[in-house]
PDB file of N, CA and C in Angstrom:
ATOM      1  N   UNK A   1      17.817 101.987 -40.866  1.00  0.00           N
ATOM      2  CA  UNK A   1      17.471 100.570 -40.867  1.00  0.00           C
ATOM      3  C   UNK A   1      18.638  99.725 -41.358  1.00  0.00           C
ATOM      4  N   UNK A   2      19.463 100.441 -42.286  1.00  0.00           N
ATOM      5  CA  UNK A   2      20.289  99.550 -42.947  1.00  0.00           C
ATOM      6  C   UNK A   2      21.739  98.774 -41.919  1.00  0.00           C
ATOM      7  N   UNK A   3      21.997 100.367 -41.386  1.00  0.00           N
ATOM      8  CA  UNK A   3      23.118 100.286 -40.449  1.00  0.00           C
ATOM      9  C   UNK A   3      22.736  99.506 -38.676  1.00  0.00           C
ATOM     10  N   UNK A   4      21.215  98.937 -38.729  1.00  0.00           N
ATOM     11  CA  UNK A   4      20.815  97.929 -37.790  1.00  0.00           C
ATOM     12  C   UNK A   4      20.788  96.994 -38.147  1.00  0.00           C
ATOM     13  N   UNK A   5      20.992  96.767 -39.533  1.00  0.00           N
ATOM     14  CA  UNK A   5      20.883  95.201 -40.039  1.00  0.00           C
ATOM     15  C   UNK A   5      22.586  94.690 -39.724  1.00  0.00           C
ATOM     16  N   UNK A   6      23.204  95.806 -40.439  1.00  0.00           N
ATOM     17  CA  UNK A   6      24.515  95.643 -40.728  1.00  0.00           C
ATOM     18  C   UNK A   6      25.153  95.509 -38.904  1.00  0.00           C
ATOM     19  N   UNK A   7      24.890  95.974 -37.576  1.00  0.00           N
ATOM     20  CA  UNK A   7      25.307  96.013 -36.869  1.00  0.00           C
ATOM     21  C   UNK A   7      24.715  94.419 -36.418  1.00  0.00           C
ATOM     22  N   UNK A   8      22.849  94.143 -36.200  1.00  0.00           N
ATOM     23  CA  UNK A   8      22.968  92.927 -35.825  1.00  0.00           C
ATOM     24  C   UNK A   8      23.543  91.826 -36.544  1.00  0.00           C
ATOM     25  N   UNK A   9      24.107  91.626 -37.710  1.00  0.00           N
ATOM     26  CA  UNK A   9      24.226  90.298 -38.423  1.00  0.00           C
ATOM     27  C   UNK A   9      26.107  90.675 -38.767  1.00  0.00           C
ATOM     28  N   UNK A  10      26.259  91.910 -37.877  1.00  0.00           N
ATOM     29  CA  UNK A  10      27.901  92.049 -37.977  1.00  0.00           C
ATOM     30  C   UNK A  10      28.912  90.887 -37.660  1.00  0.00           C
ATOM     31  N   UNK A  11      28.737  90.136 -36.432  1.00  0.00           N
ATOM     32  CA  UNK A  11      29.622  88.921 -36.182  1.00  0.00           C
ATOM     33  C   UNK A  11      29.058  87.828 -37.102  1.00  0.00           C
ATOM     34  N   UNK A  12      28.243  87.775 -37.115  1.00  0.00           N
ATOM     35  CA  UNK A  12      27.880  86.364 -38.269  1.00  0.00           C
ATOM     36  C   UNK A  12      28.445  86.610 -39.253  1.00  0.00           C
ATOM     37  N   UNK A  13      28.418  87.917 -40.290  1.00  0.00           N
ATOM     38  CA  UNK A  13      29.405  88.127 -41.579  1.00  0.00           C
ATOM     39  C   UNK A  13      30.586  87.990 -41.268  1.00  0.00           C
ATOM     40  N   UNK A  14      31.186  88.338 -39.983  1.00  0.00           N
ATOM     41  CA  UNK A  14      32.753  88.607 -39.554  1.00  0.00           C
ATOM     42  C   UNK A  14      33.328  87.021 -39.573  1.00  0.00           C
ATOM     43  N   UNK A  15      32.085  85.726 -38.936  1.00  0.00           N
ATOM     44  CA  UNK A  15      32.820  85.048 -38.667  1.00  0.00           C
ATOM     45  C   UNK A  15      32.542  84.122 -40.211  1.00  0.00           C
ATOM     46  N   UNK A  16      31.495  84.197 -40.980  1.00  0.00           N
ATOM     47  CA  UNK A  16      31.227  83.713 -42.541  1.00  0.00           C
ATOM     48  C   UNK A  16      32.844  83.885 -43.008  1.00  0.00           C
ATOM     49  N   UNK A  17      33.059  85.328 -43.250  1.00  0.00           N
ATOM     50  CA  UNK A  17      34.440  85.963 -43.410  1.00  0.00           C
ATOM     51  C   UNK A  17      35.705  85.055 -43.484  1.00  0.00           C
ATOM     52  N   UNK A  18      35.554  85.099 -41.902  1.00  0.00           N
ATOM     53  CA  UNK A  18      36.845  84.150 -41.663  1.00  0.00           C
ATOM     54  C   UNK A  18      36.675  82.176 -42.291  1.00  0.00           C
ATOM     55  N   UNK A  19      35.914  82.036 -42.135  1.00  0.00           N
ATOM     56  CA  UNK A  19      35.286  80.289 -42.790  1.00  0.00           C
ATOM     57  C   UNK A  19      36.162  80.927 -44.429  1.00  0.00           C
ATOM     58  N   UNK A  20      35.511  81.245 -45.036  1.00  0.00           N
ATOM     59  CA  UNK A  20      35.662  81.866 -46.206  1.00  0.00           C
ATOM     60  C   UNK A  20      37.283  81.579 -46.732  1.00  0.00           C
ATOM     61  N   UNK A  21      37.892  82.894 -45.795  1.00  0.00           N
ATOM     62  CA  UNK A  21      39.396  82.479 -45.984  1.00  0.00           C
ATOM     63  C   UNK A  21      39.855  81.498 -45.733  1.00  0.00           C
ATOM     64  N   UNK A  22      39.394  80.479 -44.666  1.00  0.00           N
ATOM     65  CA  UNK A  22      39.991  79.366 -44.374  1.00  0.00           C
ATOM     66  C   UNK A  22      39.723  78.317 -45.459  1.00  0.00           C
ATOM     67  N   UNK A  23      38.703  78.564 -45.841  1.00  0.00           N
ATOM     68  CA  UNK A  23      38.672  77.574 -47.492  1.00  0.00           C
ATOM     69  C   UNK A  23      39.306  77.765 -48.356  1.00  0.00           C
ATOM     70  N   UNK A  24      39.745  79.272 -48.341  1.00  0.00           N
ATOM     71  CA  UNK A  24      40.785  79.987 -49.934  1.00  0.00           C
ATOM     72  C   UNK A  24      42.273  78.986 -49.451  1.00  0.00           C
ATOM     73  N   UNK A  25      41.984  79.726 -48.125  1.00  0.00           N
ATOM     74  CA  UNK A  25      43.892  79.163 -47.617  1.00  0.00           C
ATOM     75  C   UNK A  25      44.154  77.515 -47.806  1.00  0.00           C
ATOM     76  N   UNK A  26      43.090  76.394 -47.344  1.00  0.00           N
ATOM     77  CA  UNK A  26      43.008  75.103 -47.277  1.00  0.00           C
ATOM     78  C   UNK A  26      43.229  74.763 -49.268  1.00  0.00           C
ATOM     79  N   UNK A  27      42.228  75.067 -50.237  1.00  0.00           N
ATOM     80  CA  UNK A  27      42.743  75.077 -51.594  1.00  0.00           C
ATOM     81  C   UNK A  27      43.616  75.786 -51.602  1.00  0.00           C
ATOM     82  N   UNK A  28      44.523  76.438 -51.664  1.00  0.00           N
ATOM     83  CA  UNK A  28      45.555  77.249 -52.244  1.00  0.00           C
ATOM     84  C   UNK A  28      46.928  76.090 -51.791  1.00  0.00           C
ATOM     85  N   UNK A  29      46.053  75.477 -50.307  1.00  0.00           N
ATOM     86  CA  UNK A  29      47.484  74.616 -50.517  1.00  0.00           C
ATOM     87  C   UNK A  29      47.796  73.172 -51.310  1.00  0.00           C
ATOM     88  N   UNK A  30      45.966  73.075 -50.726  1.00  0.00           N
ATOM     89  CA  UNK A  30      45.945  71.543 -52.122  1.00  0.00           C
ATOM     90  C   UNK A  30      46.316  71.765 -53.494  1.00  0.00           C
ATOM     91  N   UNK A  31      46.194  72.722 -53.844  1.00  0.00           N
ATOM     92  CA  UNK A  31      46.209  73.078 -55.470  1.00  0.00           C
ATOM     93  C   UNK A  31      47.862  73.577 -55.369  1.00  0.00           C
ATOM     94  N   UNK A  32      48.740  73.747 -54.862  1.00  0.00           N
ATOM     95  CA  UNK A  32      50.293  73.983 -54.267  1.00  0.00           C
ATOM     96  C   UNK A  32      50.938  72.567 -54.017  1.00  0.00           C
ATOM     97  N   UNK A  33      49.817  72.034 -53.279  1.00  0.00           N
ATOM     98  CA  UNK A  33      50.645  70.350 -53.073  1.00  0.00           C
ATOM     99  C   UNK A  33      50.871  69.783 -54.607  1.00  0.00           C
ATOM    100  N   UNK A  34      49.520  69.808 -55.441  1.00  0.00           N
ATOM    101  CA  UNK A  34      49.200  69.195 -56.647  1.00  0.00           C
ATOM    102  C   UNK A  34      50.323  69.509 -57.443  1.00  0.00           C
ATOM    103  N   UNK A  35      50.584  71.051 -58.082  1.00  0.00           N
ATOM    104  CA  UNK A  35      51.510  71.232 -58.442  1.00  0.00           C
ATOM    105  C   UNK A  35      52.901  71.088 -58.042  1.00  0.00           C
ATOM    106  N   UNK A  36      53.128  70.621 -57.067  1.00  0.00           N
ATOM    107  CA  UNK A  36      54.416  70.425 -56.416  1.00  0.00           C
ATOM    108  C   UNK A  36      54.735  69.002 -57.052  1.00  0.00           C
ATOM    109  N   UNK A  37      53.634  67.987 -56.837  1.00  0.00           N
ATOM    110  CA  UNK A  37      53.763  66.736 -57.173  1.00  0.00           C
ATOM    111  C   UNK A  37      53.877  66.431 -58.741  1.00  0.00           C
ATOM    112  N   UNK A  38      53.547  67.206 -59.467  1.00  0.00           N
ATOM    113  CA  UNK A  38      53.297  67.404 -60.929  1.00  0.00           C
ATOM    114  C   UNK A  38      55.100  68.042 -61.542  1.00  0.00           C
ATOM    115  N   UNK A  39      55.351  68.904 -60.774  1.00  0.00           N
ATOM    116  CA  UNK A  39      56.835  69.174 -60.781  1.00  0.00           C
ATOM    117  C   UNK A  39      57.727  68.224 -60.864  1.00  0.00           C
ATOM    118  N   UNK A  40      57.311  67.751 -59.455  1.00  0.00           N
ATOM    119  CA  UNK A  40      58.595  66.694 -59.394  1.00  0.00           C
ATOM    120  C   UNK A  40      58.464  64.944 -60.254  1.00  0.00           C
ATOM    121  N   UNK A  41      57.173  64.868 -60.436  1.00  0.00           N
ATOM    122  CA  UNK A  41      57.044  63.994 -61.498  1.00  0.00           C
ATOM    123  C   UNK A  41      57.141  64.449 -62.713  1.00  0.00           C
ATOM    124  N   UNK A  42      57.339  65.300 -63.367  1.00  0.00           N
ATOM    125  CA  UNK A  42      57.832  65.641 -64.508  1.00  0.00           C
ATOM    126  C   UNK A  42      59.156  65.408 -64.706  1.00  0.00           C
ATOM    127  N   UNK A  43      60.092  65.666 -63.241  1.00  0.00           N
ATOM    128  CA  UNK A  43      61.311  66.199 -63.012  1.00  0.00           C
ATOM    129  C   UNK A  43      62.069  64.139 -63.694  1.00  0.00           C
ATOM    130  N   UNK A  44      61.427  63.629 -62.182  1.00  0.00           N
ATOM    131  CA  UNK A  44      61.678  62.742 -62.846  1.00  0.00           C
ATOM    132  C   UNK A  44      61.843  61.890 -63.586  1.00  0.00           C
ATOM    133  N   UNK A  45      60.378  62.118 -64.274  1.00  0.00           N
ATOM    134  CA  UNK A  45      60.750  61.723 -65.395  1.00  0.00           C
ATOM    135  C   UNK A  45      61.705  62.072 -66.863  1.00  0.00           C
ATOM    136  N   UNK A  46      62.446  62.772 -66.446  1.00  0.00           N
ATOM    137  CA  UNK A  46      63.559  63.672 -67.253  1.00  0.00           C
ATOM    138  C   UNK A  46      63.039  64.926 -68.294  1.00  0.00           C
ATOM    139  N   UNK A  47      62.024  65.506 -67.704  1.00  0.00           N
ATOM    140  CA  UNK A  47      61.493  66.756 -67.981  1.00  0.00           C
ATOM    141  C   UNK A  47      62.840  67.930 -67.752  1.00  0.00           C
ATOM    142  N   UNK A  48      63.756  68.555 -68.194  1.00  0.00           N
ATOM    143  CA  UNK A  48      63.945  69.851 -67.805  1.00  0.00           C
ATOM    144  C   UNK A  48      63.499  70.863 -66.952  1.00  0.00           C
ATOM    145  N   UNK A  49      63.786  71.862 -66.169  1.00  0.00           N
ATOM    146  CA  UNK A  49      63.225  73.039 -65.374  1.00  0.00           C
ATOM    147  C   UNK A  49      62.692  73.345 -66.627  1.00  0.00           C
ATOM    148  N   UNK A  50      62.840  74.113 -67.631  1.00  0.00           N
ATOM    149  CA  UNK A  50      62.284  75.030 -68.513  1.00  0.00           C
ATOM    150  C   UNK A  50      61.438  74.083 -69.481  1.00  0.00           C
ATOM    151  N   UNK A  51      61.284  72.920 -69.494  1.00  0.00           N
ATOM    152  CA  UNK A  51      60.180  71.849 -70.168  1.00  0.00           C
ATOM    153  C   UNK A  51      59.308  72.065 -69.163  1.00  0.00           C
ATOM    154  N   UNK A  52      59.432  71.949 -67.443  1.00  0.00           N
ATOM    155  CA  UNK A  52      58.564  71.696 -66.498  1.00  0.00           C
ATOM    156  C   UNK A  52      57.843  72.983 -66.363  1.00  0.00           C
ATOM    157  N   UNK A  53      58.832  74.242 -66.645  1.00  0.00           N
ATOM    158  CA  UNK A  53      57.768  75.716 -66.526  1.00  0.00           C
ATOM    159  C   UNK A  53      57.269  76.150 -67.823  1.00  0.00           C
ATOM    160  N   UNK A  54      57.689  75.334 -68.706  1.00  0.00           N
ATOM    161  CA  UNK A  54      56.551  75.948 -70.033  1.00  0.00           C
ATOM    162  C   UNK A  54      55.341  75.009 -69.971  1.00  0.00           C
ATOM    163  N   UNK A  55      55.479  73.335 -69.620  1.00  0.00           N
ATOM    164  CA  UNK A  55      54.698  73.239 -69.283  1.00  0.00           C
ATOM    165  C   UNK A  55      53.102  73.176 -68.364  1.00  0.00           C
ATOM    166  N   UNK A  56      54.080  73.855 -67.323  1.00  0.00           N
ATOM    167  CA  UNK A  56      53.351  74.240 -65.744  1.00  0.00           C
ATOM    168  C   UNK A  56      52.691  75.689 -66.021  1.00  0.00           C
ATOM    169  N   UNK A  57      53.267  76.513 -67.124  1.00  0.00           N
ATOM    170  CA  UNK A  57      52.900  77.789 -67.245  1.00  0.00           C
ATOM    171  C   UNK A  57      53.386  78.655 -66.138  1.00  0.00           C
ATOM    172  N   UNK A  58      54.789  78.434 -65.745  1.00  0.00           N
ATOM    173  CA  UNK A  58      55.163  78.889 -64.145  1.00  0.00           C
ATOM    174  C   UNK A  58      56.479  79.259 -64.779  1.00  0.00           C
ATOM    175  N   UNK A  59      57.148  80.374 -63.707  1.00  0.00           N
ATOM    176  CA  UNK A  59      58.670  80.916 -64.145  1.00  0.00           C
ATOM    177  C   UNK A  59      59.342  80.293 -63.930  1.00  0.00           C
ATOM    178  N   UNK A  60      60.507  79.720 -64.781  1.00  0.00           N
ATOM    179  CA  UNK A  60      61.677  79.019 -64.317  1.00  0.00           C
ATOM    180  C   UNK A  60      61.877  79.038 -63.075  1.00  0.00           C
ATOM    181  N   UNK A  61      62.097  80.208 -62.684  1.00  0.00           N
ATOM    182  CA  UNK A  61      62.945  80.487 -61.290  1.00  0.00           C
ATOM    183  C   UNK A  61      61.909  79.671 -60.437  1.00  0.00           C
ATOM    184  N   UNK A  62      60.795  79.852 -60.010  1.00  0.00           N
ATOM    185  CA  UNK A  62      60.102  79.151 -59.367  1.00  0.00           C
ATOM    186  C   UNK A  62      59.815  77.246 -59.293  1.00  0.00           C
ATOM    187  N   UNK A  63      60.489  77.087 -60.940  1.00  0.00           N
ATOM    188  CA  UNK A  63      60.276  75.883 -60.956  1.00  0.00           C
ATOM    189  C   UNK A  63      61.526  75.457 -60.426  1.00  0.00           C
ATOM    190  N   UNK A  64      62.812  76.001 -60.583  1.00  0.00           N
ATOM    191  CA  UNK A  64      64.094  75.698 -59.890  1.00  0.00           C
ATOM    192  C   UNK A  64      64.343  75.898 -58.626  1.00  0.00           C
ATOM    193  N   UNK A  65      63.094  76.908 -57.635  1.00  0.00           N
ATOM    194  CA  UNK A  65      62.957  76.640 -56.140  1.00  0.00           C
ATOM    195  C   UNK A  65      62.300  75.305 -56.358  1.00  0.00           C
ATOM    196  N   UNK A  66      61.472  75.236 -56.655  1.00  0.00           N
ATOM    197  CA  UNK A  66      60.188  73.926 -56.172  1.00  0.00           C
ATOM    198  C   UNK A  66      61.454  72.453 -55.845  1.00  0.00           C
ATOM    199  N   UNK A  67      62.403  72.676 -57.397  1.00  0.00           N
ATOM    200  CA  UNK A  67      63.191  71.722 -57.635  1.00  0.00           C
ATOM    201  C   UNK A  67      64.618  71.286 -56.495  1.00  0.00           C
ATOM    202  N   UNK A  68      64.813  72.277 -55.645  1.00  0.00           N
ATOM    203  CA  UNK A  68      65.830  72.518 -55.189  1.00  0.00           C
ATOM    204  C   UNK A  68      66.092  71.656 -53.777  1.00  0.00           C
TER     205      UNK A  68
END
């Protein structure tokens, strides 16, 4: 019984699935934009790379791509 449930309601989970990721992927970039903008307003305001990643909680190195 189980493996008839699992076969009829197989594309509906498959395509739930994919919705799913497309929401992770859509936040991951808003929350990427946010911090991007938070970077570079720090930046300018004469924050340091290593003021901007202790405060970002992020590795230098990453804050000196973002910056670059």
């Amino acid at each position: 019984m189980c493996d008839a449930l699992k076969e009829l309601f197989a594309e509906e989970l498959k395509e739930e699935n994919e919705r799913g990721m497309e929401r992770g992927i859509e936040r991951g970039r808003a929350e990427g934009i946010h911090l991007a903008k938070l970077i570079f307003k720090l930046s300018a305001q004469g924050s340091s790379a290593e003021e901007i990643a202790e405060k970002c909680d992020l590795p230098l190195e990453q804050v000196r791509e973002i910056l670059e």
